[in-house]
N, C-alpha and C. Protein backbone atom coordinates (compact mmCIF):
# COMPACT_ATOMS: atom_id res chain seq x y z
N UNK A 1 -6.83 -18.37 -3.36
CA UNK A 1 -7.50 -17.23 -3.97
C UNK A 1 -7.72 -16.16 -2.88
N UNK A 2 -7.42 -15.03 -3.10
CA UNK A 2 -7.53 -13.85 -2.14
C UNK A 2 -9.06 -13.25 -2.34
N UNK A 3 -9.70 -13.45 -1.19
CA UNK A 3 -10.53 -13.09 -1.41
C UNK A 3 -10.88 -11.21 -0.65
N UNK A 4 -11.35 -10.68 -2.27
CA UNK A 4 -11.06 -9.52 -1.99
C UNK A 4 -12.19 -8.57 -0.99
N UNK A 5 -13.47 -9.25 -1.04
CA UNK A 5 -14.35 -8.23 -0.06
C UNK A 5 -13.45 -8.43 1.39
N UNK A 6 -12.62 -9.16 1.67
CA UNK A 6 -12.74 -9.18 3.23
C UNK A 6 -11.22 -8.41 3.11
N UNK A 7 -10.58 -8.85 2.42
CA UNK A 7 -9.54 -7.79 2.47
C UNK A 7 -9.87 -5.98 2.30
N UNK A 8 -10.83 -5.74 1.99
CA UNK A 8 -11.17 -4.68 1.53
C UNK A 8 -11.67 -3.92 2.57
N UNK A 9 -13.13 -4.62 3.34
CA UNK A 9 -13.14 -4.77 4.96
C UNK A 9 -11.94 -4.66 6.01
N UNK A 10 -11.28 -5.85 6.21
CA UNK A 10 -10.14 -5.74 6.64
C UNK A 10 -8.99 -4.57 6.50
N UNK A 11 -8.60 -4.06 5.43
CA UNK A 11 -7.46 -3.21 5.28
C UNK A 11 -8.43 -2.10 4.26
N UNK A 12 -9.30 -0.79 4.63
CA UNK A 12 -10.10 0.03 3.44
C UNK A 12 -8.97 0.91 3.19
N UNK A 13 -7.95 1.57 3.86
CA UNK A 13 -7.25 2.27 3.27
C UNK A 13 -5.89 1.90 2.64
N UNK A 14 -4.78 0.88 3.19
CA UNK A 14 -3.87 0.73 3.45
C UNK A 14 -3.63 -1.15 3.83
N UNK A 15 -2.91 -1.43 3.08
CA UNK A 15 -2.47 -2.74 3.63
C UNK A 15 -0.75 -3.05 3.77
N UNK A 16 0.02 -3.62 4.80
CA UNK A 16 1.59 -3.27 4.95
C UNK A 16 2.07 -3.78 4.01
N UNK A 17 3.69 -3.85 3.67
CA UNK A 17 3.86 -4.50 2.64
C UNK A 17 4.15 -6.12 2.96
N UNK A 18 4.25 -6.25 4.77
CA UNK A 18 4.82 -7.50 5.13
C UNK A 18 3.20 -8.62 4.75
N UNK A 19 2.15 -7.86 5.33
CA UNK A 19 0.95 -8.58 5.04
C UNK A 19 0.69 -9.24 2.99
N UNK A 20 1.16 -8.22 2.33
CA UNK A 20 0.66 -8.34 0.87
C UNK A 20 2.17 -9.14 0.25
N UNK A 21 2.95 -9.32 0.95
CA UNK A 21 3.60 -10.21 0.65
C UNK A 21 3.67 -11.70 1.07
N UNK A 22 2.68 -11.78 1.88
CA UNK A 22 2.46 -12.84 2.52
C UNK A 22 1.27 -13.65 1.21
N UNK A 23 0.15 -12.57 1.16
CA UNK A 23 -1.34 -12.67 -0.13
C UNK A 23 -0.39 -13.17 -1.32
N UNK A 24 0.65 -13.05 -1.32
CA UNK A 24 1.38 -13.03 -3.08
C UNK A 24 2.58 -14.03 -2.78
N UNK A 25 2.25 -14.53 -1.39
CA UNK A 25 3.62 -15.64 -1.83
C UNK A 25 5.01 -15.51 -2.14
N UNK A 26 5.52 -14.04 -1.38
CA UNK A 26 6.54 -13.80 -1.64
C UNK A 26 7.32 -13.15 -0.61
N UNK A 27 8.04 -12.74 -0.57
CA UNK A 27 8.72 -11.01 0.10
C UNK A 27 8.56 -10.03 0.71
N UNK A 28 8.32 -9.60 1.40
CA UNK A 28 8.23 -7.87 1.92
C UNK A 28 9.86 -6.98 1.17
N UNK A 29 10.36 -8.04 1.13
CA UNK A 29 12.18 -7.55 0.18
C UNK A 29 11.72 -7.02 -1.19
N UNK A 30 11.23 -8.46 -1.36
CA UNK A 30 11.11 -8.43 -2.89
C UNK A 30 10.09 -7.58 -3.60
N UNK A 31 9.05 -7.11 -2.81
CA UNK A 31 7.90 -6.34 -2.83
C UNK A 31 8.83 -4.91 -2.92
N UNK A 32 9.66 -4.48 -2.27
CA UNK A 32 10.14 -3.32 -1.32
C UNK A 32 10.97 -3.00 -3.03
N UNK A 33 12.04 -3.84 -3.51
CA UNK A 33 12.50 -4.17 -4.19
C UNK A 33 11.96 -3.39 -5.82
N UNK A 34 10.79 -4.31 -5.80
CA UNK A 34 9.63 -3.93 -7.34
C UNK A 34 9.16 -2.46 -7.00
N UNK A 35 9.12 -1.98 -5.80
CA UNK A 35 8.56 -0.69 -5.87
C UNK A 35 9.41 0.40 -6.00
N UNK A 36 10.53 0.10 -5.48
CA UNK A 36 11.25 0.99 -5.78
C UNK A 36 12.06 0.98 -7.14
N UNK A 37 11.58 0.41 -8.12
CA UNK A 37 11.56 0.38 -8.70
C UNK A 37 10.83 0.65 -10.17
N UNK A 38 9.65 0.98 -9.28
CA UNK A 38 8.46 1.68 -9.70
C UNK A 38 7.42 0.31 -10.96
N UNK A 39 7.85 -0.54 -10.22
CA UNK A 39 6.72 -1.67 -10.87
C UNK A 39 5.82 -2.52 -10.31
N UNK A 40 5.47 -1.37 -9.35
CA UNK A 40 4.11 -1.87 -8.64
C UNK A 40 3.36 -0.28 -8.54
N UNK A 41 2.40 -0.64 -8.96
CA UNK A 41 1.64 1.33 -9.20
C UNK A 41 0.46 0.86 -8.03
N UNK A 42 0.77 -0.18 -7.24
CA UNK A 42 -0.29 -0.05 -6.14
C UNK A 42 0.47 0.56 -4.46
N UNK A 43 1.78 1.03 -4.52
CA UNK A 43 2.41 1.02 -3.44
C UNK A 43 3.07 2.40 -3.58
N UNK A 44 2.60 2.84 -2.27
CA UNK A 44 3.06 4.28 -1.69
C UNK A 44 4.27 4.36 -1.05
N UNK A 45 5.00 5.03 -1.22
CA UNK A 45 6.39 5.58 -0.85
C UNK A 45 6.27 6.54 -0.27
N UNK A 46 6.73 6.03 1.55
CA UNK A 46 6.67 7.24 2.46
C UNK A 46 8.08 7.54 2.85
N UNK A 47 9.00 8.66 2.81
CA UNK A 47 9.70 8.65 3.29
C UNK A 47 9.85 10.04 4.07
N UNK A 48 10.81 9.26 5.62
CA UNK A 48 10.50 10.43 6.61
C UNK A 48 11.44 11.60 6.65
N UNK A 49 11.45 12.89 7.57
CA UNK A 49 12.72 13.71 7.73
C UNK A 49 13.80 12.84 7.70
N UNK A 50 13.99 12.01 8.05
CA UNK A 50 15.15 11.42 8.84
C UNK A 50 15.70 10.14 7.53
N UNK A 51 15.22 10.80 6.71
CA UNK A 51 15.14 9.71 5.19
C UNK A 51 15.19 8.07 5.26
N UNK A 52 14.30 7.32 6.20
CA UNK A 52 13.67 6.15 6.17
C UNK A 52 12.73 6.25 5.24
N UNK A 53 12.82 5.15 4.40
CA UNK A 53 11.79 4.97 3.58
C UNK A 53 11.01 3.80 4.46
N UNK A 54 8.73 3.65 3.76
CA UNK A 54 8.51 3.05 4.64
C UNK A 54 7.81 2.67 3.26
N UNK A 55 6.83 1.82 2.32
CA UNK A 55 5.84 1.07 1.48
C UNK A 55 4.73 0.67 2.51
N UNK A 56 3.54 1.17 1.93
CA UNK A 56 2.31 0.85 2.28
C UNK A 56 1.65 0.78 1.08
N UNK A 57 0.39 -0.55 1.02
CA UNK A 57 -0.16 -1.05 -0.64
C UNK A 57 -1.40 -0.08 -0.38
N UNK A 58 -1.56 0.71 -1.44
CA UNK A 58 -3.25 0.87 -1.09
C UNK A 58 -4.46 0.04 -1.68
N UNK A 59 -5.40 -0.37 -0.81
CA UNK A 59 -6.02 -1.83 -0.85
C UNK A 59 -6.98 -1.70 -2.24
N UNK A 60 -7.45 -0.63 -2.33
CA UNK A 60 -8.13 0.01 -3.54
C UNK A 60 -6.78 -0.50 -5.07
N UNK A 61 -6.19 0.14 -5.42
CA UNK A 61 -5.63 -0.05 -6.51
C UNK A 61 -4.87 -1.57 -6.43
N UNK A 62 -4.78 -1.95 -5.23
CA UNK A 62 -4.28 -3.66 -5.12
C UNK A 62 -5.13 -4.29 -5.83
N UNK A 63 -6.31 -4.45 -5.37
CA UNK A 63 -7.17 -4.98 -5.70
C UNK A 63 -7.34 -4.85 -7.20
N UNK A 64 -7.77 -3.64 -7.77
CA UNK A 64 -8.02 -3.57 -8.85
C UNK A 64 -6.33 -4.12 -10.02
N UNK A 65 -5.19 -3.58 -9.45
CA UNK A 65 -4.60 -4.10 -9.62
C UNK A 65 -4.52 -6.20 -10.19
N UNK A 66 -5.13 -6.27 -8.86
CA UNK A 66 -4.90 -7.94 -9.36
C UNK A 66 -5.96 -8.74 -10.06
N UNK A 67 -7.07 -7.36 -10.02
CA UNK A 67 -8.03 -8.27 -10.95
C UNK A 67 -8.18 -7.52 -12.63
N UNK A 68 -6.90 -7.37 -12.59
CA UNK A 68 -6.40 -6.62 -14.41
C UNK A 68 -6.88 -5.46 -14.45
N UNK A 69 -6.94 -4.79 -13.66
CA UNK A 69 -7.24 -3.32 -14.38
C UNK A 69 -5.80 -2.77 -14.63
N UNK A 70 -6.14 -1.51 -15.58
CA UNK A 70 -5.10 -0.82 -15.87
C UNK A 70 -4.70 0.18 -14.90
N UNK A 71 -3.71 0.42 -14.23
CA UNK A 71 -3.38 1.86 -13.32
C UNK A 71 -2.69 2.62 -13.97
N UNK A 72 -2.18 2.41 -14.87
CA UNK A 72 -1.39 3.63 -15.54
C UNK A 72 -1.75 4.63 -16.16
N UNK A 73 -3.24 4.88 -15.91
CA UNK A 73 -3.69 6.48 -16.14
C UNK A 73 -5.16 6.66 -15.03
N UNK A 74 -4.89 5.61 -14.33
CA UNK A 74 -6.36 6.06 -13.08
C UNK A 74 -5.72 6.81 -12.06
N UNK A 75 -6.01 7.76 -11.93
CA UNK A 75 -5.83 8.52 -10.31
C UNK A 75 -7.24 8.63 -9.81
N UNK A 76 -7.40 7.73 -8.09
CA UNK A 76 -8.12 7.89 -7.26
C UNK A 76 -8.21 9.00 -6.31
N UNK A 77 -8.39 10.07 -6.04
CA UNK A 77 -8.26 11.27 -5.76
C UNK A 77 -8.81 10.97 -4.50
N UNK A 78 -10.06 10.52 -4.26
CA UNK A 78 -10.46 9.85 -3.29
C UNK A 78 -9.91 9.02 -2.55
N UNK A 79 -9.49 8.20 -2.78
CA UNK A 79 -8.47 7.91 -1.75
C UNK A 79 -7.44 8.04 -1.51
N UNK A 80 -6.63 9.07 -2.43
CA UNK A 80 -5.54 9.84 -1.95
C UNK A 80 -5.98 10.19 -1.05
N UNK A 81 -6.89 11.40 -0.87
CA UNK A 81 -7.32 12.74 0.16
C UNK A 81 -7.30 11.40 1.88
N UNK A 82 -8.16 10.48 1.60
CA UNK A 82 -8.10 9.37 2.68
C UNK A 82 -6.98 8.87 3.06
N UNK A 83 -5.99 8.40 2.38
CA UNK A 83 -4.54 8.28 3.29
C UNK A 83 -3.94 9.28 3.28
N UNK A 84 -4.00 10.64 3.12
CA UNK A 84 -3.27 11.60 3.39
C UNK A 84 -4.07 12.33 4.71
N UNK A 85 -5.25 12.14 4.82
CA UNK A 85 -5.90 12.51 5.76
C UNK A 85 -5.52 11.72 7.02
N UNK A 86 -5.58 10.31 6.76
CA UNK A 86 -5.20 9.09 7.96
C UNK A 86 -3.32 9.33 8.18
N UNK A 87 -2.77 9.88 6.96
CA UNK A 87 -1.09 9.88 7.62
C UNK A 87 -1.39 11.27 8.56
N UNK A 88 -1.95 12.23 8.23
CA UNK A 88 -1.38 13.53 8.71
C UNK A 88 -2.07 13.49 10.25
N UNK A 89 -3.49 12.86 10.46
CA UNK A 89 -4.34 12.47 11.81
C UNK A 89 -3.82 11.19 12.54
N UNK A 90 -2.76 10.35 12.31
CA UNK A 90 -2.48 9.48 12.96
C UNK A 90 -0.72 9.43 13.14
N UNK A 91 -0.16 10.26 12.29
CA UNK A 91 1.18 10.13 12.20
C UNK A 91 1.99 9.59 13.14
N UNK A 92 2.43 9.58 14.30
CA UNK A 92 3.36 8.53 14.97
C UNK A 92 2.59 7.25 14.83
N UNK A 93 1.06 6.87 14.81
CA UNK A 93 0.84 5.67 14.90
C UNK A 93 1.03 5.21 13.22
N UNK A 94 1.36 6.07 12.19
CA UNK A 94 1.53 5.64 11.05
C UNK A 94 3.32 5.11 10.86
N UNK A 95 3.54 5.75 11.65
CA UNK A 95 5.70 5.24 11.13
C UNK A 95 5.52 3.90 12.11
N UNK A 96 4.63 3.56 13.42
CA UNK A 96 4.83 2.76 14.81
C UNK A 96 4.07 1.31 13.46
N UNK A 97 3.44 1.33 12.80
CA UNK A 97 2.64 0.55 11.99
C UNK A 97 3.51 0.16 10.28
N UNK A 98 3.75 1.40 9.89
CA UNK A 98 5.25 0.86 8.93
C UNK A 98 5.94 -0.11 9.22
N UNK A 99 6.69 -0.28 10.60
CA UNK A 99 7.79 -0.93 11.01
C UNK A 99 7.48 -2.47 11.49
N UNK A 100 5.84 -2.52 11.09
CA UNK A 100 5.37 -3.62 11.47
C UNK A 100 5.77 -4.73 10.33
């Protein structure tokens, strides 16, 4: 059972996709896979100038995600503005942390 306060603690904005495939018993492929595919509405699609794509989960809609909520009409605005704030203030340490 994943227990979600400490993940929440642990990862408040962002969790990789290699870590949440580890929580789910599966893939970072197969994760990479469903999203681009657009059947995971908890995973962000970064892709750079240089057209690398990179998936990061955000820990907020994961969560709610796995404990049945619906995402297909919630937008968190709030924590958009927070990982867009943390990509644009940390950016090389955000692609150096993708590749993790």
């Amino acid at each position: 059972m994943i227990d979600y306060a400490k993940l929440k603690s642990d990862y408040p904005d962002t969790i990789s996709l290699t870590k949440t495939a580890k929580l789910l018993k599966t893939t970072p492929k197969a994760l990479e896979n469903a999203a681009k595919n657009g059947r995971l509405p908890f995973v962000l699609e970064l892709t750079t100038p240089g057209e690398k794509t990179y998936y990061k989960v955000i820990t907020d809609r994961f969560i709610k995600y796995m404990q049945g909520s619906d995402l297909s009409t919630e937008v968190n605005e709030e924590v958009a503005k927070r990982i867009v704030g943390y990509v644009f203030k940390n950016l090389s340490k955000v692609f150096n942390d993708l590749e993790k």
